[in-house]
Protein backbone atom coordinates (compact mmCIF):
# COMPACT_ATOMS: atom_id res chain seq x y z
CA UNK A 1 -13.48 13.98 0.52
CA UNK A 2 -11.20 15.52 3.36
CA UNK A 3 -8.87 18.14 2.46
CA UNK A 4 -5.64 18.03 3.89
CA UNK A 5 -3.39 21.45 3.82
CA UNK A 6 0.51 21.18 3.65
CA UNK A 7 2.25 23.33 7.05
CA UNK A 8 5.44 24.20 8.40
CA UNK A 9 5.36 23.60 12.31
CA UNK A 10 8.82 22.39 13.38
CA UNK A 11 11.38 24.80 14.96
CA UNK A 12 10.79 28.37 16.45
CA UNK A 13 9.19 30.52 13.80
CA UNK A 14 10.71 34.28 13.98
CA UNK A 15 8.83 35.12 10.64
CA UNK A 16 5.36 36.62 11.52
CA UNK A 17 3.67 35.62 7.80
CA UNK A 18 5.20 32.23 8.26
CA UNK A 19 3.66 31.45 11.51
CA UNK A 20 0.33 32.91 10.61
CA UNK A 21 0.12 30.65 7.50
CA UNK A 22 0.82 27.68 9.52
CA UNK A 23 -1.51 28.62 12.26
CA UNK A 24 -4.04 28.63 8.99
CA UNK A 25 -3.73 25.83 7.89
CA UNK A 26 -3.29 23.45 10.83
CA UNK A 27 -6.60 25.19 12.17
CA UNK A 28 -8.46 24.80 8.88
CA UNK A 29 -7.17 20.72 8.72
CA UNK A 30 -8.94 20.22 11.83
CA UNK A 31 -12.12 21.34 10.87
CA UNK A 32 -11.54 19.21 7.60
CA UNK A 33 -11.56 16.41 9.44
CA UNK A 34 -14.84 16.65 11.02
CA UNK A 35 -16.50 17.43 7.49
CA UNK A 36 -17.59 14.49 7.18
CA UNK A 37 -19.31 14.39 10.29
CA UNK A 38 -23.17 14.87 11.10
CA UNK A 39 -24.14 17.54 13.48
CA UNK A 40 -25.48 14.59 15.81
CA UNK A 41 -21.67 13.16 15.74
CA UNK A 42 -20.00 15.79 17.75
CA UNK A 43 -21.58 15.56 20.70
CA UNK A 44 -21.07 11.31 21.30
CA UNK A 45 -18.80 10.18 23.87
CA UNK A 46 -18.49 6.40 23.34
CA UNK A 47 -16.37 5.47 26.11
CA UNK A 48 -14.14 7.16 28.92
CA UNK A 49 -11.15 7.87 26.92
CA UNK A 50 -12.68 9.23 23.75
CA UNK A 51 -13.90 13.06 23.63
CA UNK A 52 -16.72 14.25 21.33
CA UNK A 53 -15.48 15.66 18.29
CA UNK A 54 -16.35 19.34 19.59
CA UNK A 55 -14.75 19.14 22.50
CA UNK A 56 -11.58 18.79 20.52
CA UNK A 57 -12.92 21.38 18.58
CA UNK A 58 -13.37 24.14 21.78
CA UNK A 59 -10.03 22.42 23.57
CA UNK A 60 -7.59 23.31 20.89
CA UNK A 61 -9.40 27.20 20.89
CA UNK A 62 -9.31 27.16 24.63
CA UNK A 63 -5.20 26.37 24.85
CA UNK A 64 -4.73 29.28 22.67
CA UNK A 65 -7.06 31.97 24.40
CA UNK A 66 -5.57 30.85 27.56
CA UNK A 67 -1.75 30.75 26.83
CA UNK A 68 -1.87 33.10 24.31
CA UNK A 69 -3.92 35.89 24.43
CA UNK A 70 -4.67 36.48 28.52
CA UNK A 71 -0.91 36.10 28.59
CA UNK A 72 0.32 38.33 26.64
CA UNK A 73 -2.91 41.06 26.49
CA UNK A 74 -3.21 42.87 29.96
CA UNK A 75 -6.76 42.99 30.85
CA UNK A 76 -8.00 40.26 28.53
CA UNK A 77 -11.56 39.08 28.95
CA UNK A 78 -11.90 35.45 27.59
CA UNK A 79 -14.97 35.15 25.57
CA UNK A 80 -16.93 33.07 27.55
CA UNK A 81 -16.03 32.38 31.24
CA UNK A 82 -17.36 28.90 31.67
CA UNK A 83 -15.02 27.47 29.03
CA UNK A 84 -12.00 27.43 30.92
CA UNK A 85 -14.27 25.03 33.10
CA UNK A 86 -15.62 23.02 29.63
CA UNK A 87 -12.73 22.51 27.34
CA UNK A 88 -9.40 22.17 30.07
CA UNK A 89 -8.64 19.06 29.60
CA UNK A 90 -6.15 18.09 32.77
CA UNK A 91 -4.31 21.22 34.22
CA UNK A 92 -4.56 21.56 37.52
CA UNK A 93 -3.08 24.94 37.11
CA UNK A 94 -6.01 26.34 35.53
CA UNK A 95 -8.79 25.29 37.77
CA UNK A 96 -11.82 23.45 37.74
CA UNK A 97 -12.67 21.20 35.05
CA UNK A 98 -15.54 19.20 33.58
CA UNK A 99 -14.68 15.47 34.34
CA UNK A 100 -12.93 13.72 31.63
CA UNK A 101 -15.57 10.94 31.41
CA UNK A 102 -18.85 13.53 31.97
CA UNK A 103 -17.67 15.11 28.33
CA UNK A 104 -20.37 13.90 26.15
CA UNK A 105 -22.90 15.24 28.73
CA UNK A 106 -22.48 18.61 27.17
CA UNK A 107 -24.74 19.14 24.49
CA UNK A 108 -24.41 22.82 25.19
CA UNK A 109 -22.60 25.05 23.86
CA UNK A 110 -23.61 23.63 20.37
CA UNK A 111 -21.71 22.45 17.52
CA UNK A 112 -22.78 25.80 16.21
CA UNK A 113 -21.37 28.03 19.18
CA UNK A 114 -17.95 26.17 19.22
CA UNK A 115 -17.00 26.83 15.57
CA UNK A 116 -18.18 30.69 16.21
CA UNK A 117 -15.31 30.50 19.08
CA UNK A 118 -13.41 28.86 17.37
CA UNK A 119 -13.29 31.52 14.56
CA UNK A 120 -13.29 34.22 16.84
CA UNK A 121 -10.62 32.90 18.38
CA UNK A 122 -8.37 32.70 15.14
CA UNK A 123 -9.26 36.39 14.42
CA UNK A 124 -8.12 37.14 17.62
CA UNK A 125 -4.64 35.04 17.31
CA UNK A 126 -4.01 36.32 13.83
CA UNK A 127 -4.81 39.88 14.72
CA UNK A 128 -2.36 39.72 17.74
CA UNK A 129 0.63 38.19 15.39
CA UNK A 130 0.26 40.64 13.02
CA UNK A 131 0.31 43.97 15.65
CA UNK A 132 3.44 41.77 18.28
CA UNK A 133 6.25 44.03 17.97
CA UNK A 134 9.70 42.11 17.46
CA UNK A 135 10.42 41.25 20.92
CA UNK A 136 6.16 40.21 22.07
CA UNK A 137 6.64 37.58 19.00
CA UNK A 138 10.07 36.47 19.75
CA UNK A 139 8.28 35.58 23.38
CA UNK A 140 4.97 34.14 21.75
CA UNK A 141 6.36 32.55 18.90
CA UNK A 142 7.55 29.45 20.58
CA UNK A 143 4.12 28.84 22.56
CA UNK A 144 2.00 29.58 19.55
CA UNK A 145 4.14 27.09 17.91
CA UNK A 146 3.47 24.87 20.88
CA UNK A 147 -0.42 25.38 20.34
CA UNK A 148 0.28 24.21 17.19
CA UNK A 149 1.73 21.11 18.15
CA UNK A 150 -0.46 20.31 20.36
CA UNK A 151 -3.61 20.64 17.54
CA UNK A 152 -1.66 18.15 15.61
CA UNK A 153 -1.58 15.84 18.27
CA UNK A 154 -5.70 16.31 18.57
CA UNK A 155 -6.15 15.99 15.05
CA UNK A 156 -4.54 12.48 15.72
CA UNK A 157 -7.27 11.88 18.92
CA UNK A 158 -10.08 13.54 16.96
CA UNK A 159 -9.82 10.62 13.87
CA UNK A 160 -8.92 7.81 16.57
CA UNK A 161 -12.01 9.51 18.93
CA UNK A 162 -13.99 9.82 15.72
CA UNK A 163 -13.76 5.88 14.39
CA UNK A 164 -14.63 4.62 18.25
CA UNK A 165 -17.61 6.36 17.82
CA UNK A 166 -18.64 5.45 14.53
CA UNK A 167 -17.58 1.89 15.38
CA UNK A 168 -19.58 1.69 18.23
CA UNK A 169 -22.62 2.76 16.86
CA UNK A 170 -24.92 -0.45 16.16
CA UNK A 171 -25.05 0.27 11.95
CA UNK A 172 -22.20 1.12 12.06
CA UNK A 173 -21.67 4.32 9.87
CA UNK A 174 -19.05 5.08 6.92
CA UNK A 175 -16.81 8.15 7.54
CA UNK A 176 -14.63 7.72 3.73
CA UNK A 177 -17.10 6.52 1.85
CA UNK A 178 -15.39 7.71 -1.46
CA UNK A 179 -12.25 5.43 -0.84
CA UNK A 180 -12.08 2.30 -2.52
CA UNK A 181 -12.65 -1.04 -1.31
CA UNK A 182 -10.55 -3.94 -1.46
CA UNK A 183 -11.16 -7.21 -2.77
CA UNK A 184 -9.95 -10.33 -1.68
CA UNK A 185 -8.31 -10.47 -4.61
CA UNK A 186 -6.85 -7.14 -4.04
CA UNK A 187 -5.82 -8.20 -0.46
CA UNK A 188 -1.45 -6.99 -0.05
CA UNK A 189 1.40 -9.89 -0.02
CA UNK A 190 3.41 -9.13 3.06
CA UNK A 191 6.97 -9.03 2.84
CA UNK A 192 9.18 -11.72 4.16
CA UNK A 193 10.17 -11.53 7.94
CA UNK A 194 13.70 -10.41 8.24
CA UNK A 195 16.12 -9.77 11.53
CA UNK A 196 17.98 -6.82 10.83
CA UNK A 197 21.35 -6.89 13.27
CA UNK A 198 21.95 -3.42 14.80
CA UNK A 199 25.27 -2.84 16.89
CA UNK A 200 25.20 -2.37 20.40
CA UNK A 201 27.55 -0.58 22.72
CA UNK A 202 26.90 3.56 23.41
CA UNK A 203 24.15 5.18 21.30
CA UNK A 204 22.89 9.14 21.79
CA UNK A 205 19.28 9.22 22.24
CA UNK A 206 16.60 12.37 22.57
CA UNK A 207 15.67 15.59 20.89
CA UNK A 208 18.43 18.16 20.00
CA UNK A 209 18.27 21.56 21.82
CA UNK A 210 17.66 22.60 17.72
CA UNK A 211 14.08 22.90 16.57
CA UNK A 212 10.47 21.75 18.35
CA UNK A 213 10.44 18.64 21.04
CA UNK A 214 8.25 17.83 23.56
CA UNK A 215 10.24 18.18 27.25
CA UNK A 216 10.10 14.42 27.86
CA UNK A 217 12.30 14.11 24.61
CA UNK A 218 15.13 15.47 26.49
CA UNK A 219 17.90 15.76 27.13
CA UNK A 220 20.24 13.98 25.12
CA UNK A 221 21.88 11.40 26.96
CA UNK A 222 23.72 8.32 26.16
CA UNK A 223 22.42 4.67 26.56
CA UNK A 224 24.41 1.75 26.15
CA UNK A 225 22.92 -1.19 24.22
CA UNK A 226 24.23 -4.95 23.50
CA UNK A 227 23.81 -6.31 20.01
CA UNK A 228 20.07 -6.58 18.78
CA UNK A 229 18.36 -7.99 15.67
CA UNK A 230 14.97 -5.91 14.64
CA UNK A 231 12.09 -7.26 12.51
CA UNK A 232 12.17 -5.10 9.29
CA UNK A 233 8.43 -4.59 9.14
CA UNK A 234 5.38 -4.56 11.58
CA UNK A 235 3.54 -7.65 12.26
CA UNK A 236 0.59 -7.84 10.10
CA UNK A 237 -2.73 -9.14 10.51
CA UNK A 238 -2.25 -12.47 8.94
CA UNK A 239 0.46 -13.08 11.35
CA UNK A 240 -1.72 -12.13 14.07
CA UNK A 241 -4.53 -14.46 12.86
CA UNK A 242 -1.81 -17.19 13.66
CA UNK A 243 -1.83 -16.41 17.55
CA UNK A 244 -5.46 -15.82 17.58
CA UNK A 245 -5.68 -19.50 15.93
CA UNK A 246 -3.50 -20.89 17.86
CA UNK A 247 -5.49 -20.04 20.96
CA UNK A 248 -3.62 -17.21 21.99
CA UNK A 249 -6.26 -15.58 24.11
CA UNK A 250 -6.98 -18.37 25.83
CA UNK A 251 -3.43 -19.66 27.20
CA UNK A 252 -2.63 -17.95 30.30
CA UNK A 253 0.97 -18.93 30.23
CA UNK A 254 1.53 -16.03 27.16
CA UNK A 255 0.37 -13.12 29.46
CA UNK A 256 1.32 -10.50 31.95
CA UNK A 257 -1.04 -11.00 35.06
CA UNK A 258 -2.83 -7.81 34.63
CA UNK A 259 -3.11 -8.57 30.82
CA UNK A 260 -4.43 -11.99 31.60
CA UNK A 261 -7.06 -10.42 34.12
CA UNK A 262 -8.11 -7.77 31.57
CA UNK A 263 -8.32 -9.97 28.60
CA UNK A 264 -10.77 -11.89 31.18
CA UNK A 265 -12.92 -9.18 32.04
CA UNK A 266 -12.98 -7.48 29.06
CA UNK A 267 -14.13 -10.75 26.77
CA UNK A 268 -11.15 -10.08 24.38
CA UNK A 269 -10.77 -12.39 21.89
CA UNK A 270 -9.35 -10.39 18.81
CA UNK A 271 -7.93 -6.88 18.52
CA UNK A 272 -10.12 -4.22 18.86
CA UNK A 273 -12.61 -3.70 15.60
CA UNK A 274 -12.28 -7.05 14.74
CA UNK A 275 -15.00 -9.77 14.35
CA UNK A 276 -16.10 -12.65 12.92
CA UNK A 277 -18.68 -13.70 10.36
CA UNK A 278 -19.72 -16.77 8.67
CA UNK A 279 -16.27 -17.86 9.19
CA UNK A 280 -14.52 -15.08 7.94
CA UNK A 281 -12.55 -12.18 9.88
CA UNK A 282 -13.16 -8.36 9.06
CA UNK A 283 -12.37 -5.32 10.84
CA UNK A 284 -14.33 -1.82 10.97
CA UNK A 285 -12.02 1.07 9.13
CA UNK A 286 -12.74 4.90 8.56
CA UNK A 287 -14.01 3.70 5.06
CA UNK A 288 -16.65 1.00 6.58
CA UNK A 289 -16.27 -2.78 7.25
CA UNK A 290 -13.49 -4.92 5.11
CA UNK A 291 -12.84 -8.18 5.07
CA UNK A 292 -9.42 -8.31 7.34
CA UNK A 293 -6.15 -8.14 4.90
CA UNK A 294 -3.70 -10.34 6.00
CA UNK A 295 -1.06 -8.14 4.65
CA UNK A 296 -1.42 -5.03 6.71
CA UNK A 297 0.08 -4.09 9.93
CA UNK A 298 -2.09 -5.22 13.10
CA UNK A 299 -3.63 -2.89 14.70
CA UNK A 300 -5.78 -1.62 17.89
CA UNK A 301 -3.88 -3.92 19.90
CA UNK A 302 -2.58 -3.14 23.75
CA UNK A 303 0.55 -3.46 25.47
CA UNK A 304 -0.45 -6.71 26.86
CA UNK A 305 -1.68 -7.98 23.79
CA UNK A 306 1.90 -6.57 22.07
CA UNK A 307 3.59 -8.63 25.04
CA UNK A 308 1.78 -11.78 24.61
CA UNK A 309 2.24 -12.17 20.69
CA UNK A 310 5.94 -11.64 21.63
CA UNK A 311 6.53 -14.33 24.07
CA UNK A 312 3.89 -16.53 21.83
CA UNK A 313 6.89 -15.73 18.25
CA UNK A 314 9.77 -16.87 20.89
CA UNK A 315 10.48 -12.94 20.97
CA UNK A 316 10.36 -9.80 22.57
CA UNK A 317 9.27 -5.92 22.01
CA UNK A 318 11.79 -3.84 21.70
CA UNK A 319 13.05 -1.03 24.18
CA UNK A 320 12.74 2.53 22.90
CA UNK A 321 16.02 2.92 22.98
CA UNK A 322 16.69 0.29 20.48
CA UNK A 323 14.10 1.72 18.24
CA UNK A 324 15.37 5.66 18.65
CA UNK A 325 18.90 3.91 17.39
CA UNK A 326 17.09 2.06 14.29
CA UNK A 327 15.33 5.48 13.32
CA UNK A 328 17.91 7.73 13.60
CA UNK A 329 19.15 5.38 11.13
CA UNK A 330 16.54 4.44 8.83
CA UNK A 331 13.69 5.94 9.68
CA UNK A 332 13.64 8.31 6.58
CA UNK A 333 13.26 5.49 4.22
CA UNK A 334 10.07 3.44 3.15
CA UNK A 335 7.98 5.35 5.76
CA UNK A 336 4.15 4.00 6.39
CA UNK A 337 1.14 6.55 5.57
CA UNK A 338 0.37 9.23 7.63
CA UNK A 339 -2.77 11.93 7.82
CA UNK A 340 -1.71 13.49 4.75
CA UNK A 341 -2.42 10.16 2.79
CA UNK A 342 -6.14 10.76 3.36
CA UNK A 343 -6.33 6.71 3.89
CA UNK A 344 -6.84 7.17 7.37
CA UNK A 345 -5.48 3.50 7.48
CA UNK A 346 -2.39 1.32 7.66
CA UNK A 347 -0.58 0.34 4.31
CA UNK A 348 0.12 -3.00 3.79
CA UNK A 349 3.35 -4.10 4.94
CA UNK A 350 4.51 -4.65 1.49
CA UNK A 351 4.38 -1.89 0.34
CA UNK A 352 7.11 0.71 -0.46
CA UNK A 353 9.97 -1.94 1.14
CA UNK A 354 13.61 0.15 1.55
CA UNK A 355 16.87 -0.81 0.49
CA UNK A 356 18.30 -2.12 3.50
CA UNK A 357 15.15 -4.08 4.53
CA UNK A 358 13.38 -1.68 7.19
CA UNK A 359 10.08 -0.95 6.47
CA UNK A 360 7.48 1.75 8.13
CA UNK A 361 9.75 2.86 11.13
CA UNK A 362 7.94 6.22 10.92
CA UNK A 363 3.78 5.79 9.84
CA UNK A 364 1.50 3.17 9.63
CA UNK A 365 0.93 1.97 13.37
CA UNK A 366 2.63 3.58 16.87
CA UNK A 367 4.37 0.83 17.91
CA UNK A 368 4.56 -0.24 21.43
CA UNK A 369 8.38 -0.52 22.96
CA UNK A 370 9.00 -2.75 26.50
CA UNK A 371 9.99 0.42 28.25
CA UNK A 372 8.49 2.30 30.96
CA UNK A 373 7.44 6.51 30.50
CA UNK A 374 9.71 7.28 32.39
CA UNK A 375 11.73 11.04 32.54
CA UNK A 376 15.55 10.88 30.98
CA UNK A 377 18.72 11.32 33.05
CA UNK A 378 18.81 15.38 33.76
CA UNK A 379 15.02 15.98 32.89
CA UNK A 380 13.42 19.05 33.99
CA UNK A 381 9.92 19.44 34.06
CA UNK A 382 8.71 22.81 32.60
CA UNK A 383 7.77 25.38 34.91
CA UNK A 384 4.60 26.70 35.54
CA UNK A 385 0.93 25.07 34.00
CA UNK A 386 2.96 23.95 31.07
CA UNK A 387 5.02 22.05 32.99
CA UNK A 388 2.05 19.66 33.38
CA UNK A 389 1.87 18.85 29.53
CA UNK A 390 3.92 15.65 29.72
CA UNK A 391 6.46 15.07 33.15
CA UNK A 392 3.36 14.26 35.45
CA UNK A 393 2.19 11.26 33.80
CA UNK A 394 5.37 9.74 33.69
CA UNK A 395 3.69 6.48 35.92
CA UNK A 396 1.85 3.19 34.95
CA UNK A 397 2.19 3.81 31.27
CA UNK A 398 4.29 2.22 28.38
CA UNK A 399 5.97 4.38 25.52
CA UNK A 400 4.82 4.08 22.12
CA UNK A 401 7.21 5.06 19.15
CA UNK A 402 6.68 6.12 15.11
CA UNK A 403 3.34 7.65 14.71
CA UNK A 404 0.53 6.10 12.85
CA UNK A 405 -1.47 6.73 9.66
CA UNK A 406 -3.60 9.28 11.29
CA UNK A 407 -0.97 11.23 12.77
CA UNK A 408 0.38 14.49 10.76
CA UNK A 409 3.88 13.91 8.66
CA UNK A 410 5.40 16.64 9.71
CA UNK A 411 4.44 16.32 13.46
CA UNK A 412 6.28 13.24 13.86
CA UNK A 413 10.30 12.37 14.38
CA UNK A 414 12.31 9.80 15.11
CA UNK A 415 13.01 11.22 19.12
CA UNK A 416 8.75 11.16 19.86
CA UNK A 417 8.11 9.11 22.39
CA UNK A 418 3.79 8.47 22.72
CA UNK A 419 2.63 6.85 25.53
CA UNK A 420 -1.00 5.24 26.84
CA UNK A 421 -1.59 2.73 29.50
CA UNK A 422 -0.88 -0.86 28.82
CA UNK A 423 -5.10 -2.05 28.28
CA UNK A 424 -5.81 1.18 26.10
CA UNK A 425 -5.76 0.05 22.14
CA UNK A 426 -8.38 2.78 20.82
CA UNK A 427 -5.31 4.25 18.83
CA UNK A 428 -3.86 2.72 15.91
CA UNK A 429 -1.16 0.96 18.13
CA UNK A 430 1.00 -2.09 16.64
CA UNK A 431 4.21 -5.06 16.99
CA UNK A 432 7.51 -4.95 15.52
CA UNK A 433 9.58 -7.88 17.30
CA UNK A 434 13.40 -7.40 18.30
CA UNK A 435 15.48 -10.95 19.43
CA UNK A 436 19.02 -10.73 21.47
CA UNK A 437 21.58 -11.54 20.02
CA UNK A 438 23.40 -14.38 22.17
């Protein structure tokens, strides 16, 4: 069973014993997560974009040795000098780096020697919070929380990185193998499709200069929207099934170009995980294979997938524009599962339905928006090797909106904007629907 620890991590902490306990416990969730795991796990590397569970674990150590303590300790020696070259990850800033697709090549240091720098590490961060005078944590404080935030955000890659791996291995192994199974019997009643209208005209969107956001959240500027109608839940699997049956993979007229060329040369013909057998459909989870439940939320499915089922239902994705104004809104209420639920898995789109109709806004599946990653009117890249944290991949990639069922509660809000290519589906990435209103 994974253990999951409660944290604080939103907003500049000013309270020393406050930021230490948070800096605890998102550190100690991480390693939670890979308890399940045999030694022989870590080190896999099943395809470009996933990274063996250990280079997560020496990534996350790395950011805080490097912005942390040879910032703000004069004459700092980091612990081991080659792994600024292992564990950076993309900053250009910092040097040389071991390719991103050359990871699982490193079966040294071992699993072993990253959790002792790991620890090491976290005495050293803990030991420097508790001797910063006023004004050294008043500095720190906002890039420790940073560090924070961005272990969150690989807790979220480590359990996505984690089932590729498991799901491409040829047995394929169980990583929950204490959570229940569900019957066909069992399987979830979706709730009906509904068109919720939401009123156009001027709308404020991005993050507040109050609290934690991520640079490409702001500024705050104002859109201006016509009149839109938004599905009040995500499409489920059952739904899906329909377009699959329906020969949706195999009518060219649905797809983008590049979708149509990928779904081609890739062999698609389901989302990701899914297969067939003796006439049935089932999917691998976290917790093994399951017969596919029509009632949950479709998942592991691209942009151009997204796309496709749109134009197939006579609809269209929404922008993230129109989604940031049905959050804001009600994005509080009937929210889908996230890390904390321990599922590691969508909930069926029945379940928890709110008042006025909208369902799972915030958990359950990212959900992929028709708008570009692109910077907001007034943005301004942070300076210096931070800066490269989010403004220079703002090219050839779509923006994703909600958080999933992996990622941390608390992490998430309704300003986030997530964003991948338009072929990757490796993340637990799913459809809500929006029509015009003519």
């Amino acid at each position: 069973m994974i253990t999951l620890l409660p944290c604080q991590a939103r907003g500049v902490f000013m309270d020393m014993s406050v930021l230490a306990e948070a800096y605890r416990n998102i550190r100690r969730t991480t390693e939670n997560l890979c308890g399940p795991l045999c030694v022989e796990d870590y080190v896999i590397q099943s395809m470009p974009d996933v990274s063996p569970p250990k280079w997560h674990l020496g990534h996350t150590s790395w950011f805080f040795e490097r912005v942390i303590l040879q910032q703000f300790n004069p004459g700092y020696t980091p612990l081991e000098e080659c792994y600024s070259f292992i564990f950076n990850s993309y900053y250009q800033s910092f040097g040389e780096r071991v390719r991103r697709d050359r990871r699982g090549t490193l079966s040294r240091p071992t699993v072993k020697e990253i959790y002792a720098y790991r620890h090491s590490i976290d005495e050293r961060i803990l030991l420097f919070l508790e001797k910063a005078d006023d004004g050294t944590l008043a500095e720190a404080a906002p890039l420790v929380e940073l560090g924070l935030q961005h272990e969150q955000q690989h807790q979220e890659l480590l359990v996505t990185d984690i089932k590729h791996i498991l799901g491409s291995n040829p047995l394929p192994p169980t990583y929950l193998d204490d959570r229940k199974r569900p019957t066909p019997i069992e399987m979830a009643v979706a709730a009906p499709v509904r068109f919720i209208a939401l009123s156009g005209g001027p709308h404020e969107i991005g993050a507040t200069m109050e609290g934690f956001a991520w640079d490409n959240e702001r500024p705050k500027h104002r859109v201006f929207l016509e009149d839109f109608l938004l599905m009040n839940r995500p499409v489920t699997c059952g739904e899906y099934l329909d377009f699959i049956n329906d020969k949706g993979y195999r009518n060219p007229l649905l797809w983008l170009s590049d979708g149509w060329d990928t779904i081609c040369l890739e062999g698609w013909e389901a989302p990701l995980y899914w297969e067939q057998k003796d006439g049935h459909w089932q999917h691998f989870t976290l917790s093994g294979i399951r017969p596919l439940d029509p009632g949950e939320p479709v998942t592991h499915v691209s942009f151009y997938e997204a796309a496709a089922y749109a134009r197939w239902a006579g609809k269209r994705l929404p922008t993230e524009f129109e989604w940031e104004v049905a959050a804001n809104l009600f994005g509080n209420q009937a929210p889908g599962r996230f890390l904390e639920s321990g599922t590691l898995h969508p909930a069926p789109s029945g379940e928890g339905l709110a008042s006025n109709g909208f369902q799972q806004l915030l958990g359950g599946v990212w959900e992929w928006t028709n708008s570009a990653y692109l910077p907001y009117p007034g943005y301004q890249q942070e300076r210096g090797p931070l800066g490269e944290y989010n403004g220079k991949f703002m090219s050839n990639q779509m923006v994703l909106r909600g958080g999933s069922c992996v990622t941390p509660g608390n992490h998430i809000r309704p300003t986030y904007r997530n964003f991948f290519q338009c072929a990757k589906r490796w993340q637990f990435t799913g459809i809500r629907l929006a029509v015009d209103v003519r």
